[in-house]
C-alpha atoms as a PDB file:
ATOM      1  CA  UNK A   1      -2.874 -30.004  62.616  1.00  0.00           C
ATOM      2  CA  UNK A   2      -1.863 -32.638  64.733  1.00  0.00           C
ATOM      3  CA  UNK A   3      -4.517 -34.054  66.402  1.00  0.00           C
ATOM      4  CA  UNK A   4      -2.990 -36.334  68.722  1.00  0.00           C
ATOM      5  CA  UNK A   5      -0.593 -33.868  70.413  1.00  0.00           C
ATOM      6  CA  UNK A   6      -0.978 -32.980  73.769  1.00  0.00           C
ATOM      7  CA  UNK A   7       3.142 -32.067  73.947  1.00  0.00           C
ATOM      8  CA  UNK A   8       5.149 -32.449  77.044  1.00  0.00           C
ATOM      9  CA  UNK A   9       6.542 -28.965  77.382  1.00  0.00           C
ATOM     10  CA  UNK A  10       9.658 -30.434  79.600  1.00  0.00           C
ATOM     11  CA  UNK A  11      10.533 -32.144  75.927  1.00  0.00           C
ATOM     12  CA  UNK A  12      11.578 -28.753  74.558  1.00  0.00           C
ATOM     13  CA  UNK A  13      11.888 -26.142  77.120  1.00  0.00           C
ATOM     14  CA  UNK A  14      15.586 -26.593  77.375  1.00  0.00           C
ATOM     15  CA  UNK A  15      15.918 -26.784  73.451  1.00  0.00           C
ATOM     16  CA  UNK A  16      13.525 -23.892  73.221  1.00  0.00           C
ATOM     17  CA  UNK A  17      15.780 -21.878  75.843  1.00  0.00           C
ATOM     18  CA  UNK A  18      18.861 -22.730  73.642  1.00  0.00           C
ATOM     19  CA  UNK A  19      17.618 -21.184  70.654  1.00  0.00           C
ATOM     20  CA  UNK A  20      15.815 -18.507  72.513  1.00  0.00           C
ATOM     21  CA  UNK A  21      19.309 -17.464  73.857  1.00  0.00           C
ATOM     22  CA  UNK A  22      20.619 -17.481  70.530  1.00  0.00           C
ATOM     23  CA  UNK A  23      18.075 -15.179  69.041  1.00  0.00           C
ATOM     24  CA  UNK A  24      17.990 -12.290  71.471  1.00  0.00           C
ATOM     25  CA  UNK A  25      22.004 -11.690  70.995  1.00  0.00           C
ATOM     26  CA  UNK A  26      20.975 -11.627  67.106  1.00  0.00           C
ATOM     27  CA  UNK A  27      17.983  -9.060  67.907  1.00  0.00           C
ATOM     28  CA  UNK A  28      20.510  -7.533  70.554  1.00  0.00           C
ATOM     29  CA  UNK A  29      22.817  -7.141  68.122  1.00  0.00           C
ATOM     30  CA  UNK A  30      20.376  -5.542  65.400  1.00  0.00           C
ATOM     31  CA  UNK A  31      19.435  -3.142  68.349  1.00  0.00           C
ATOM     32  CA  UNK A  32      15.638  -2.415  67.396  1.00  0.00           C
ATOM     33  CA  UNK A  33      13.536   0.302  69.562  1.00  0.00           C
ATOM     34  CA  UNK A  34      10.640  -1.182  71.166  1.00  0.00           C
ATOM     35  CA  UNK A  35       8.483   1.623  72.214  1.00  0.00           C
ATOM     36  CA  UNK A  36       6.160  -0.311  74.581  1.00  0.00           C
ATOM     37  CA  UNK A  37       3.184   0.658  72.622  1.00  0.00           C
ATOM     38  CA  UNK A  38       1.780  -2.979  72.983  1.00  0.00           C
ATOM     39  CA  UNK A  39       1.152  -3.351  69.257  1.00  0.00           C
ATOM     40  CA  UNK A  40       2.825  -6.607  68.969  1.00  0.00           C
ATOM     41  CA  UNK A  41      -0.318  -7.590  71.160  1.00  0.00           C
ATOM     42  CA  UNK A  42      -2.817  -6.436  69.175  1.00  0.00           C
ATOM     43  CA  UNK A  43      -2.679  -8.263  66.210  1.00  0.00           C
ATOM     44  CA  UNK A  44      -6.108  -7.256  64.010  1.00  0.00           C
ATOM     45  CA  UNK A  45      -5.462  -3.350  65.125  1.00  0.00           C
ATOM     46  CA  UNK A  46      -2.115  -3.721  63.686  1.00  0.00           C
ATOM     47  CA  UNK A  47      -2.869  -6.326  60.913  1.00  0.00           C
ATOM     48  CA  UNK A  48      -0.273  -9.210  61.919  1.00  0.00           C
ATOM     49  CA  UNK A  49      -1.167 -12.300  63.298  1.00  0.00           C
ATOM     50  CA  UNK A  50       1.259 -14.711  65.696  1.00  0.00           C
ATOM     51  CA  UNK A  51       2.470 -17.752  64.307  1.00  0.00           C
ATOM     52  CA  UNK A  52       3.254 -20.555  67.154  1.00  0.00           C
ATOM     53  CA  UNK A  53       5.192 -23.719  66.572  1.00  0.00           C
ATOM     54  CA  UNK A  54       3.167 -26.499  68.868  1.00  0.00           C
ATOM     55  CA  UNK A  55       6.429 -27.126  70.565  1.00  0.00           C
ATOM     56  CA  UNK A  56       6.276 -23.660  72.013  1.00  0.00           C
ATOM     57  CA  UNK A  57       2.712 -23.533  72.530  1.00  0.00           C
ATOM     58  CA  UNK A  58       3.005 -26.533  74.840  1.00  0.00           C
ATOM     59  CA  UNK A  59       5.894 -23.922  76.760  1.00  0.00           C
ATOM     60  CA  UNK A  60       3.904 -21.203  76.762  1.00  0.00           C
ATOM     61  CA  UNK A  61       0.399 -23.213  78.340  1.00  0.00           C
ATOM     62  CA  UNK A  62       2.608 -24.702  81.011  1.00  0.00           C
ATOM     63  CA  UNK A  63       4.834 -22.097  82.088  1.00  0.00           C
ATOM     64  CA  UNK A  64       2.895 -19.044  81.378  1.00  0.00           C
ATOM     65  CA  UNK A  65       0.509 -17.321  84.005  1.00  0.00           C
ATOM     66  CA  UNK A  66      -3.178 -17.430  83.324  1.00  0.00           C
ATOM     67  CA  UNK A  67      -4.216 -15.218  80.447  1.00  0.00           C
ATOM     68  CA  UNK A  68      -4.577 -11.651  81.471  1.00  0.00           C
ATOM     69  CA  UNK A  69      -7.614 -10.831  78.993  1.00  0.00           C
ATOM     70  CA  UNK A  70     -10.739 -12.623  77.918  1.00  0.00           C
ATOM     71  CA  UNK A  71     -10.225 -14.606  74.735  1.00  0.00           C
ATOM     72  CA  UNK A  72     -11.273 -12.779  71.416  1.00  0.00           C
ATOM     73  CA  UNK A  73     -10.747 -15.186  68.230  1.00  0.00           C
ATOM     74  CA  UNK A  74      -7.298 -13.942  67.550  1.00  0.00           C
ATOM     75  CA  UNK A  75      -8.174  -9.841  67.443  1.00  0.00           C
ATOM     76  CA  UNK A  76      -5.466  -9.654  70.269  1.00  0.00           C
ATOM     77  CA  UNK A  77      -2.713 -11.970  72.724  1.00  0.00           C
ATOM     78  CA  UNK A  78      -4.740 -13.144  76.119  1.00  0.00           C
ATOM     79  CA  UNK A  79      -1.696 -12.495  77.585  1.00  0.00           C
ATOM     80  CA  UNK A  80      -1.573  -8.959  77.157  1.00  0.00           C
ATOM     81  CA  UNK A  81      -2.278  -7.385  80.528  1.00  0.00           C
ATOM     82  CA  UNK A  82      -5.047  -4.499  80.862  1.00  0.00           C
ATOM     83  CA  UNK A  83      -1.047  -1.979  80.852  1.00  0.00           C
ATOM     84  CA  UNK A  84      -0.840  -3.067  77.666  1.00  0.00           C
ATOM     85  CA  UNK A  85       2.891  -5.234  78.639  1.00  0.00           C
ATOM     86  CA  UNK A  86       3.415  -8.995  77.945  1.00  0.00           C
ATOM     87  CA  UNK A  87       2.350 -11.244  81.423  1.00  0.00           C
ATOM     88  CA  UNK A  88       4.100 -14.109  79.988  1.00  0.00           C
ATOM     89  CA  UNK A  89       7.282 -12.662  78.975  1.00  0.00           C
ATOM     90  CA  UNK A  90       9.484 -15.386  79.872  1.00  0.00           C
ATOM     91  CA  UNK A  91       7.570 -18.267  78.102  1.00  0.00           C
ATOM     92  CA  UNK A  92       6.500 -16.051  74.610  1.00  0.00           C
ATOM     93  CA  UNK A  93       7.519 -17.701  71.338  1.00  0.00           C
ATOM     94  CA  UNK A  94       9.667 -17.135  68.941  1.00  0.00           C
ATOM     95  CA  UNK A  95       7.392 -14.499  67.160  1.00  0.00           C
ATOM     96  CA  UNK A  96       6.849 -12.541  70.003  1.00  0.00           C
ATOM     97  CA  UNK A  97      10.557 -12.577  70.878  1.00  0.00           C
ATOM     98  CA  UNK A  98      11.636 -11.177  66.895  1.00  0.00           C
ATOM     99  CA  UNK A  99       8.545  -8.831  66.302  1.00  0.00           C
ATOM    100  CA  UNK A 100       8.987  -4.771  66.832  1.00  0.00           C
ATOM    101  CA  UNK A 101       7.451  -2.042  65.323  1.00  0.00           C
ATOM    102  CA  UNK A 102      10.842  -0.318  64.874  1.00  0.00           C
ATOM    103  CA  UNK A 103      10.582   0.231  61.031  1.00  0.00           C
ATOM    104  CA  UNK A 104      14.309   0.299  60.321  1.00  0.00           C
ATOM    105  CA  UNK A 105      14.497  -3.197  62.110  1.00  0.00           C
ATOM    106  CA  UNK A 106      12.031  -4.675  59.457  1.00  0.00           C
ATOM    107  CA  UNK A 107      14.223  -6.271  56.926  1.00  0.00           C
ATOM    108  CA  UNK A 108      16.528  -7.581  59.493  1.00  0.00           C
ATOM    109  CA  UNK A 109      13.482  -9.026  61.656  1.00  0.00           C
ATOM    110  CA  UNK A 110      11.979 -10.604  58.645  1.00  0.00           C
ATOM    111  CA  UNK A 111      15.560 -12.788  58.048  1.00  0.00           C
ATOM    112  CA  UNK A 112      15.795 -13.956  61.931  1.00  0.00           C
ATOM    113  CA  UNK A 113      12.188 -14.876  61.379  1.00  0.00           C
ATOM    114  CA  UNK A 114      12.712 -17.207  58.858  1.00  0.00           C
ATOM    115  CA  UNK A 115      16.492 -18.333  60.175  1.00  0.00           C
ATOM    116  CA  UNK A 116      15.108 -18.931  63.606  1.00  0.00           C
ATOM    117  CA  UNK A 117      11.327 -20.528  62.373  1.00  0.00           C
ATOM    118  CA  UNK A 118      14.035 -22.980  60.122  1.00  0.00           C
ATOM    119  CA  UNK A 119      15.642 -23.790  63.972  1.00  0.00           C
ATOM    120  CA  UNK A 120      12.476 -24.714  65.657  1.00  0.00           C
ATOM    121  CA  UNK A 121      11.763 -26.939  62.312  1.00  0.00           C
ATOM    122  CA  UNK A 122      15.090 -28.754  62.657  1.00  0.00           C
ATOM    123  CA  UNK A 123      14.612 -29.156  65.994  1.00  0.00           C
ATOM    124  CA  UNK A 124      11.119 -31.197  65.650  1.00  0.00           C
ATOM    125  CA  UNK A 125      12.535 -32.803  63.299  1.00  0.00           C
ATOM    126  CA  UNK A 126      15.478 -33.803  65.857  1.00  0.00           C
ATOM    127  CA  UNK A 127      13.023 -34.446  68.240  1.00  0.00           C
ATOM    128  CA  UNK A 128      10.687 -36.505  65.856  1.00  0.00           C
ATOM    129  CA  UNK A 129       7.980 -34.125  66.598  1.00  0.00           C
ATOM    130  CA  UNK A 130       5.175 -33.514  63.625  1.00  0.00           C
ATOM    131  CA  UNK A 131       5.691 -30.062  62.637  1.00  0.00           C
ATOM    132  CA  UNK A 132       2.752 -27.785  63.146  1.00  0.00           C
ATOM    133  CA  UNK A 133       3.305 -23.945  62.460  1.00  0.00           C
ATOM    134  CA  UNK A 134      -0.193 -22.153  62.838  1.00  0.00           C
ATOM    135  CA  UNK A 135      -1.648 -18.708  64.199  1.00  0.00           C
ATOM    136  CA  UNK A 136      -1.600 -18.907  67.787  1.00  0.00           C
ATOM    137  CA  UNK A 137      -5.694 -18.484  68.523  1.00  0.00           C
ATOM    138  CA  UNK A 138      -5.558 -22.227  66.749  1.00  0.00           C
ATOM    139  CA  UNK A 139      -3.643 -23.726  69.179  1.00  0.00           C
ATOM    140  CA  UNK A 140      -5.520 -21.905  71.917  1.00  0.00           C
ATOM    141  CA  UNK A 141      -8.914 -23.389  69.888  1.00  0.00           C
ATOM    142  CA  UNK A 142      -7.521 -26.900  69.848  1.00  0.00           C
ATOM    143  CA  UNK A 143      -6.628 -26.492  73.365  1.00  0.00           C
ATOM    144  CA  UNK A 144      -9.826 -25.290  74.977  1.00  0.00           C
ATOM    145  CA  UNK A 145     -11.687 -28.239  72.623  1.00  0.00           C
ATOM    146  CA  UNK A 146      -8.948 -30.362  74.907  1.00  0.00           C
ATOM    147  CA  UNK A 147      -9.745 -29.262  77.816  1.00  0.00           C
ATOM    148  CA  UNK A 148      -6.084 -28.286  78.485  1.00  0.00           C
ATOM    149  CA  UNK A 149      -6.517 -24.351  78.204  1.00  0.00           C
ATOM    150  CA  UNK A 150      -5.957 -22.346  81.582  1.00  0.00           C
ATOM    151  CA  UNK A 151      -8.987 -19.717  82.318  1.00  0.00           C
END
């Protein structure tokens, strides 16, 4: 973890956007069914957990709304609203941008995940930002111990 980082999100939200861009015509292009079922949000009822760079953590605290939910040690996303739909749509990561539970999407998903993830590496590296890839209820830990979590 890097425990010195307290990112400036205006660092990376134009980078982040660039890439973002990028990976909905790929997802656009794979054309998987989202059912709004709000799995994705849900992450022990569905067994999957949300990886966050730190880059786009530090996006999603500062543009984001205030989480919609009560924080539950990573059972589900704060930010999924009591409708079961995403309240901070426009500043999600990367994760939250490639996952769906469309099975025939699966295989396809899983190699944008790892070209994409390889992106936001590169571009920390460009950046000369440590690299720090972990589930996203860590961040939100190391955040609250900061101070610096909303709610």
């Amino acid at each position: 973890m890097n425990e010195e980082s307290t990112l400036d999100a205006a660092a990376f939200r134009s980078h982040l956007a660039t890439i973002y861009a990028d990976l909905a015509a790929d997802v656009a292009q794979a054309g998987p069914v989202c059912q709004l079922s709000g799995r994705c949000c849900r992450f022990a009822e569905h067994d999957h957990t949300l990886f966050v760079s730190e880059m786009e953590f530090a996006v999603l605290l500062a543009d984001a709304p205030a989480p919609s939910r009560p924080l539950d040690d990573g059972q589900t996303c704060p930010w999924q609203d009591a409708r079961g739909h995403c309240s901070a749509r426009e500043a999600r990561p990367l994760g939250c941008r490639i996952y769906y539970c469309d099975e025939s999407y699966q295989e396809r998903g899983q190699e944008l995940s790892e070209r994409y993830i390889a992106r936001l590496k590169r571009l920390a590296d460009k950046l000369g930002t440590a690299w720090y890839y972990a589930p996203l209820h860590s961040h939100i830990k190391t955040a609250i111990a900061r101070g610096t979590f909303p709610g």
